[in-house]
N, C-alpha and C. Protein backbone atom coordinates (compact mmCIF):
# COMPACT_ATOMS: atom_id res chain seq x y z
N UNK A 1 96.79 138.42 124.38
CA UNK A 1 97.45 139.67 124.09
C UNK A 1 97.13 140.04 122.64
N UNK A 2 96.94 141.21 122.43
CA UNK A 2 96.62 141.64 121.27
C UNK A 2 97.40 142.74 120.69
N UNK A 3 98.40 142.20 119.64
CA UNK A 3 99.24 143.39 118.98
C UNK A 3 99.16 143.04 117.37
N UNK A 4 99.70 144.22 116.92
CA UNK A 4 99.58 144.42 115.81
C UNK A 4 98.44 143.84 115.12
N UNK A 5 97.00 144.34 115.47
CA UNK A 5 95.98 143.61 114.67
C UNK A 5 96.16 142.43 114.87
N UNK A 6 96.71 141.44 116.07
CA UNK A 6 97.03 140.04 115.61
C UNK A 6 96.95 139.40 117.20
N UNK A 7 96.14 138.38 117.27
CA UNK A 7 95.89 137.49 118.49
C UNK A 7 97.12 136.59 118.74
N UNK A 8 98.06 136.08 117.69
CA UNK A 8 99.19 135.63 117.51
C UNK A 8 100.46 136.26 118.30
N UNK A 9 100.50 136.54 119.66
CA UNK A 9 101.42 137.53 120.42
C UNK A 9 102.20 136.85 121.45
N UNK A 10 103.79 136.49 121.63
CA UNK A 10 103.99 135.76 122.94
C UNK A 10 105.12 136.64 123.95
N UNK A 11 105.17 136.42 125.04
CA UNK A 11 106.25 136.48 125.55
C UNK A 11 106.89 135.99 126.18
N UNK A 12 108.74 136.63 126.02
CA UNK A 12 109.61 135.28 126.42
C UNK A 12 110.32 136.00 127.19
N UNK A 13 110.69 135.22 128.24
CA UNK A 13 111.59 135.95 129.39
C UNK A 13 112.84 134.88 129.16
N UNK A 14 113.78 135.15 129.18
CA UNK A 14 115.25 134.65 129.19
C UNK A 14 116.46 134.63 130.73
N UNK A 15 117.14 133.48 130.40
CA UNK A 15 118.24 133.91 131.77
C UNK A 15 119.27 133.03 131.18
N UNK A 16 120.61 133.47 131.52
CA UNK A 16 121.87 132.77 131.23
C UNK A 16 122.93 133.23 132.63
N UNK A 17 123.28 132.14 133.06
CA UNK A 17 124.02 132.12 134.58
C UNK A 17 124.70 131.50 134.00
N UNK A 18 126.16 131.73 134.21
CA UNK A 18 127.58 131.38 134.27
C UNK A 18 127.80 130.29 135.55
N UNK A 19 128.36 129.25 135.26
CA UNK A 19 128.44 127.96 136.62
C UNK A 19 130.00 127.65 136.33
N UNK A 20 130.39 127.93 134.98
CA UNK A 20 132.04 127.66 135.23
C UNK A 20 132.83 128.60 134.59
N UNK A 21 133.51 128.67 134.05
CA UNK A 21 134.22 129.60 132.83
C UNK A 21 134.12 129.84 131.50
N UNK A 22 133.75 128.44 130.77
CA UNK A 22 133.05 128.26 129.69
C UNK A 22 131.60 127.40 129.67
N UNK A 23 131.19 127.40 130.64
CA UNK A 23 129.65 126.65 130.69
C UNK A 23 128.90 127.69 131.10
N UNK A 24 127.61 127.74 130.56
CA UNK A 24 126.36 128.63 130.96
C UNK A 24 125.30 127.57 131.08
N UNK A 25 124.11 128.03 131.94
CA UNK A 25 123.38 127.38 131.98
C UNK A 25 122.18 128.30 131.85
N UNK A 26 121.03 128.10 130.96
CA UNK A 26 120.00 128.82 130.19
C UNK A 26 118.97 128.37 130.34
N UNK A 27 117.91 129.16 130.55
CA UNK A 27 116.94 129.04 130.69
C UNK A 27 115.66 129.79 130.39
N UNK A 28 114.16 129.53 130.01
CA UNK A 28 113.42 130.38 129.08
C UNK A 28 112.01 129.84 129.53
N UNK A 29 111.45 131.08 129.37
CA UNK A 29 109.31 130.75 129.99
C UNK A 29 109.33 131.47 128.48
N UNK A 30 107.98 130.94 127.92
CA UNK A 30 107.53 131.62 126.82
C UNK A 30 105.96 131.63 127.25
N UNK A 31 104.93 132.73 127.39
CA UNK A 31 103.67 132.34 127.43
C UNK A 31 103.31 133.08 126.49
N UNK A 32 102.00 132.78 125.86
CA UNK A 32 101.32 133.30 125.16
C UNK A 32 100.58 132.87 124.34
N UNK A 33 100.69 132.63 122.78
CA UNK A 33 100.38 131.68 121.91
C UNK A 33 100.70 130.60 122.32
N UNK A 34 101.91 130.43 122.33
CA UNK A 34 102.83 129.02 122.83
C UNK A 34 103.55 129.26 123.87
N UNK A 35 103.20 128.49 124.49
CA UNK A 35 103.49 128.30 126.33
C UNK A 35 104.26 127.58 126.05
N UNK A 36 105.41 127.74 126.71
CA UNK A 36 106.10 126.25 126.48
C UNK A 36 107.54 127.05 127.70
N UNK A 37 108.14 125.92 128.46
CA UNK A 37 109.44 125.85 129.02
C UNK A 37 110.53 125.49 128.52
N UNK A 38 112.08 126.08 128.73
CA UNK A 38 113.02 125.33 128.03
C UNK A 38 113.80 125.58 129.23
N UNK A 39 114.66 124.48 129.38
CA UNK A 39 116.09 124.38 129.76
C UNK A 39 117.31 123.97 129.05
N UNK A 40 118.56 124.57 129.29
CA UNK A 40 119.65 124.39 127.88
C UNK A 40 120.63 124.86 129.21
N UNK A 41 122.02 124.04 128.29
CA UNK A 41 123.57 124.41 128.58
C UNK A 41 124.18 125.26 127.60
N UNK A 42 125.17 126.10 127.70
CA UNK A 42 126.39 126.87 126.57
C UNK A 42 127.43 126.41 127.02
N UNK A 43 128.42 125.98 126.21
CA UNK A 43 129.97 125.72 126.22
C UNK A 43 130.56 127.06 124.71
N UNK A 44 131.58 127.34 125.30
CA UNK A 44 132.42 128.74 124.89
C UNK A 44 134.04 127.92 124.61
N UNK A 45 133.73 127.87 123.38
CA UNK A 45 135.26 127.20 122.81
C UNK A 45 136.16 128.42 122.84
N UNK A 46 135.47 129.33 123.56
CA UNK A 46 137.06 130.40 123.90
C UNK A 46 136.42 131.86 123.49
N UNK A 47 136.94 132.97 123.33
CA UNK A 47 136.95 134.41 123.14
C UNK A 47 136.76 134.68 121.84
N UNK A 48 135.85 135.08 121.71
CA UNK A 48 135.30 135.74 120.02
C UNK A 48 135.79 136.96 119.45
């Protein structure tokens, strides 16, 4: 991909699903420069 004058370009797609009340469960594709997978949890110590 080529932006801004720059071969250095990635993209990241994101997701966050709710499994309890305060737990999320997250997840992420990045391709591009850096390819790479992630998987992750969120805990919510309450209302912000």
């Amino acid at each position: 991909m080529h932006l801004y004058h720059s071969d250095q370009a990635s993209l990241r797609l994101n997701a966050l699903v709710d499994i309890a009340p305060h737990l999320a469960l997250q997840g992420a594709m990045q391709v591009g420069d850096d390819q790479r997978y992630e998987l992750g949890m969120r805990y919510s110590f309450g209302r912000l």
